[in-house]
C-alpha atoms as a PDB file:
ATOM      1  CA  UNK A   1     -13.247  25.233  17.349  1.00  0.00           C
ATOM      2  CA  UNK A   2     -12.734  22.189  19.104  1.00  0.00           C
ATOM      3  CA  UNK A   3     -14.444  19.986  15.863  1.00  0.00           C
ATOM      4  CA  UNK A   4     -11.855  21.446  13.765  1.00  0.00           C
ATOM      5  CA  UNK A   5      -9.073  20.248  15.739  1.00  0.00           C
ATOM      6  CA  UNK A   6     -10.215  16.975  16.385  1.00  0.00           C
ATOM      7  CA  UNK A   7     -11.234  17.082  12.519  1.00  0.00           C
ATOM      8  CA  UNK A   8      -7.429  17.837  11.686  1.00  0.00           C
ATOM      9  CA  UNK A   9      -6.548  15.198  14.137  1.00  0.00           C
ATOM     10  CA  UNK A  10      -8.502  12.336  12.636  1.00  0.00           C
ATOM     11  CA  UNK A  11      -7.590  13.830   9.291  1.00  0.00           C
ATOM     12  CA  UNK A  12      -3.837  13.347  10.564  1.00  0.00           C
ATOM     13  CA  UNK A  13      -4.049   9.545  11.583  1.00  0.00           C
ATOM     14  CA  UNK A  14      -5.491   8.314   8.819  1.00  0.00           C
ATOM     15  CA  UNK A  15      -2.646   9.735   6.291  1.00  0.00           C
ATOM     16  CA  UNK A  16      -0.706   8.292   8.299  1.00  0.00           C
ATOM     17  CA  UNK A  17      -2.070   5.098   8.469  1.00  0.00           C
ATOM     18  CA  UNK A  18      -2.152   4.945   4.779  1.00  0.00           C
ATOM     19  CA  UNK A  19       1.850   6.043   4.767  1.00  0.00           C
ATOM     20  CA  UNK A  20       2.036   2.744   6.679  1.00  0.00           C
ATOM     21  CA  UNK A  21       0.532   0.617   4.146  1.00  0.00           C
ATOM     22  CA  UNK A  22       2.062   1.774   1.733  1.00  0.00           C
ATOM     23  CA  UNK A  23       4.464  -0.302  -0.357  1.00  0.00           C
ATOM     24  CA  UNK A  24       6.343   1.900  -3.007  1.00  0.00           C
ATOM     25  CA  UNK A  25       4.333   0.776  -6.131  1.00  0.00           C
ATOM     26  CA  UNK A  26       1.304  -0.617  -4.173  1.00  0.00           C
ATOM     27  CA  UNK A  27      -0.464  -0.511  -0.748  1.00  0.00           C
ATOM     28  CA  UNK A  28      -2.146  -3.025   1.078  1.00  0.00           C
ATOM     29  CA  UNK A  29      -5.408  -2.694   2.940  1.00  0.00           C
ATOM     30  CA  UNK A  30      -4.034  -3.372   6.290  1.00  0.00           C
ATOM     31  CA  UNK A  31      -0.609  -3.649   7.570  1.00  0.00           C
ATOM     32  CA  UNK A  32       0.069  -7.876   8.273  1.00  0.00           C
ATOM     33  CA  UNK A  33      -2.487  -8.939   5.764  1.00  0.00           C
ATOM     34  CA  UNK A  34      -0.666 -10.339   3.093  1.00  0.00           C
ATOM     35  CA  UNK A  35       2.316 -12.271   4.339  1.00  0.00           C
ATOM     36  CA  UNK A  36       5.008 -12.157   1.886  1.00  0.00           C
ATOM     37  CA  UNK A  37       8.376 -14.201   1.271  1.00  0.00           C
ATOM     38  CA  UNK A  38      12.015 -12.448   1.345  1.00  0.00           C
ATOM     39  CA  UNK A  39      11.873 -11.604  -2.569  1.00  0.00           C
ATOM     40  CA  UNK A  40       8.481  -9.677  -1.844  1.00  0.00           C
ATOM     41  CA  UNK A  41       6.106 -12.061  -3.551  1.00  0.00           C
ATOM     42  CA  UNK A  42       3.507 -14.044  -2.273  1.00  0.00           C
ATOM     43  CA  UNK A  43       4.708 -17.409  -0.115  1.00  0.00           C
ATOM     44  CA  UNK A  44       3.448 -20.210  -1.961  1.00  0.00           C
ATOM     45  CA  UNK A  45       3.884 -23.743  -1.423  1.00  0.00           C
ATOM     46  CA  UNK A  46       6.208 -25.850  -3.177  1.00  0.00           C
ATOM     47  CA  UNK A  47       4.571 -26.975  -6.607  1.00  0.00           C
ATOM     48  CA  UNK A  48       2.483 -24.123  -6.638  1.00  0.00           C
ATOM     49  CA  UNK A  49       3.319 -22.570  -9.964  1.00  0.00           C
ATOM     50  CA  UNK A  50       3.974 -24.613 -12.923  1.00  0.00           C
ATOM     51  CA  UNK A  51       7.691 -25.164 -13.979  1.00  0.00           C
END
């Protein structure tokens, strides 16, 4: 019995590991990965994207 409780138990961390990455319409594969500006996109440096 005690497989089945540690079963439930690992079963238990990784949901909520994945509620932690979890973004609203995306999740990322590790919490701190991406870094991200205020507005939520990626920081990129000045001239980055064309005008």
């Amino acid at each position: 019995m005690n497989q089945a409780r540690d079963h439930i138990s690992l079963d238990e961390q990784a949901r909520a590991v994945l509620r932690g990455n979890d973004r609203g319409g995306y999740s990322v594969p590790t919490d701190g990965l991406y870094r991200t500006s205020g507005t939520g996109t990626a920081a990129l440096p000045p001239g980055a994207l064309p005008v």
